[in-house]
Protein backbone atom coordinates (compact mmCIF):
# COMPACT_ATOMS: atom_id res chain seq x y z
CA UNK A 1 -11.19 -54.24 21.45
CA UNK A 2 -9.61 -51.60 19.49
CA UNK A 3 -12.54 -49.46 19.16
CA UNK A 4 -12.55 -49.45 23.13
CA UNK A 5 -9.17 -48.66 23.13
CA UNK A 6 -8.03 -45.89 20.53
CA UNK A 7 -4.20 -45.62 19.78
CA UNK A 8 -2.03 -43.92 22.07
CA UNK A 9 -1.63 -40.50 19.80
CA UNK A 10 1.95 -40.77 18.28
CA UNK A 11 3.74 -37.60 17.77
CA UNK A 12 4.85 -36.69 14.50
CA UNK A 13 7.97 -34.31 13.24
CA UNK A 14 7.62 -32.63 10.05
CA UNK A 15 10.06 -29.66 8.97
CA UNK A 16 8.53 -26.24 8.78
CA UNK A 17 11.02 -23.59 6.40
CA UNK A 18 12.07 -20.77 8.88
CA UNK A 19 10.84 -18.11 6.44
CA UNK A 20 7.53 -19.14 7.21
CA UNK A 21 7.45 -19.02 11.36
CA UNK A 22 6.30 -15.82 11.76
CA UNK A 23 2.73 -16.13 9.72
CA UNK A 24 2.41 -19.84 9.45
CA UNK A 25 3.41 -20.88 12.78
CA UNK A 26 0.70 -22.10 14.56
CA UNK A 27 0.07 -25.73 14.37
CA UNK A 28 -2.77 -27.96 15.09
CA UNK A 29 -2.17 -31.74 14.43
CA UNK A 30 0.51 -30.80 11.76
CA UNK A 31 -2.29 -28.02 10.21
CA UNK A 32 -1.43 -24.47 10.33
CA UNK A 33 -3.92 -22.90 12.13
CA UNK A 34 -2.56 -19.55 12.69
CA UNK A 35 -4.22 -17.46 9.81
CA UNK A 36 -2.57 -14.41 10.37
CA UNK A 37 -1.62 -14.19 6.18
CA UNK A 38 -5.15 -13.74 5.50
CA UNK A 39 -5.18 -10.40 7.25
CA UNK A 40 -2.24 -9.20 5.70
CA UNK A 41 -3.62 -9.65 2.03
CA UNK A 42 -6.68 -8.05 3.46
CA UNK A 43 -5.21 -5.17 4.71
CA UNK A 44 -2.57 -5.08 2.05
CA UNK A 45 -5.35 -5.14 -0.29
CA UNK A 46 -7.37 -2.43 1.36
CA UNK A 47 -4.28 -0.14 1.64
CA UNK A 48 -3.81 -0.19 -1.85
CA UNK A 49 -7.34 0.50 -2.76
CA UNK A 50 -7.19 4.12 -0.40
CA UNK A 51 -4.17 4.20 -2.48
CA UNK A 52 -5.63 4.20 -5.90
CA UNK A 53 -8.77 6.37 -4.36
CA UNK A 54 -6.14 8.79 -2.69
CA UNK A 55 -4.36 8.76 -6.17
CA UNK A 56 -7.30 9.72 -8.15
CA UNK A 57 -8.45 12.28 -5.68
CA UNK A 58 -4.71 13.97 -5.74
CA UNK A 59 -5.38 13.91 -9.40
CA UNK A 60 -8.86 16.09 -9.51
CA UNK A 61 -7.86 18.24 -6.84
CA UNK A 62 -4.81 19.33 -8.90
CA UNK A 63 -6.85 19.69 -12.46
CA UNK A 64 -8.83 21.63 -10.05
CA UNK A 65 -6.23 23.72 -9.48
CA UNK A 66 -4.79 24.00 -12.27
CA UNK A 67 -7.90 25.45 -13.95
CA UNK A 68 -7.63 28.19 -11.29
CA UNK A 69 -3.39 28.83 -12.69
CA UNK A 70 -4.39 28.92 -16.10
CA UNK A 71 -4.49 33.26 -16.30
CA UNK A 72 -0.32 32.67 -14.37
CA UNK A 73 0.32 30.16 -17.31
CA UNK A 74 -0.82 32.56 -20.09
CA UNK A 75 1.13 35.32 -18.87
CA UNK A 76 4.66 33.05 -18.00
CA UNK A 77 4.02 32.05 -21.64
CA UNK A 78 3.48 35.69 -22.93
CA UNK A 79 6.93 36.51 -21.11
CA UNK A 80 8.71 33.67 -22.83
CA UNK A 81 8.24 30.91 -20.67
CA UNK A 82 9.07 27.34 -22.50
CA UNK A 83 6.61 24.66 -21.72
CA UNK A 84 9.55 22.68 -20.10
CA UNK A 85 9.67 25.30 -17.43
CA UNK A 86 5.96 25.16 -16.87
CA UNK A 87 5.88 21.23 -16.58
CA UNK A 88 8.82 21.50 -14.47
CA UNK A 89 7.44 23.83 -12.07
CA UNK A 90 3.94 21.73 -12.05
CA UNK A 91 6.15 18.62 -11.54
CA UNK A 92 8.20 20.52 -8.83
CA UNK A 93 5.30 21.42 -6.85
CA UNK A 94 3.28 18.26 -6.90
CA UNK A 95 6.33 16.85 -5.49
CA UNK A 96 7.02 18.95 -2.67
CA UNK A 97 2.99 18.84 -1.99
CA UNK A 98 3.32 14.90 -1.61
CA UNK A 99 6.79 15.15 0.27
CA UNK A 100 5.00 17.00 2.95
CA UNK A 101 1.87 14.88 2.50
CA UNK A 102 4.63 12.04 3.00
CA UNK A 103 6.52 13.42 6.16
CA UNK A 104 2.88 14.67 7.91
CA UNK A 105 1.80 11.03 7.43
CA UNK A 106 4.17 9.93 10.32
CA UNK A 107 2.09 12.39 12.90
């Protein structure tokens, strides 16, 4: 008789922290279904990867470069240049090359 006749389903009430609605909000029988955290450590995870590669390439492009500066360095140095000015002018432009990189990013 009860295998003919299954329960009548019998809600239940659980509490669910209200940091958590926006990702974890989709329920199924008291299982979150929703899913939606996986693709944000995916993506977070593949951001910071073109991150690191971004990184690296900045970093060859501007040993590159600085191969190319090496006859400007020589003569700054020959003029009296201390090597606090020279890694303050390297510093100086990297930073206003990544500022722009920064601000062109939003286009």
């Amino acid at each position: 008789m009860k295998r003919d006749n299954p329960p009548a389903y019998k809600p239940e009430f659980f509490l669910h922290p209200m940091a958590r609605w926006h990702l974890y909000s989709e329920f199924e029988n008291g299982v979150n279904v929703g899913g939606s955290i996986q693709f944000v450590w995916l993506f977070g995870i593949t951001g910071c990867f073109v991150l690191f590669l971004a990184c690296i390439n900045f970093m060859n492009l501007s040993t590159a470069r600085s191969e190319k500066r090496a006859k400007e360095v020589g003569v700054r140095k020959a003029i009296g240049a201390m090597r606090i000015q020279l890694v303050s002018q390297f510093f100086s432009e990297s930073f206003l090359v990544v500022a722009m990189a920064f601000f062109l990013s939003f286009f």
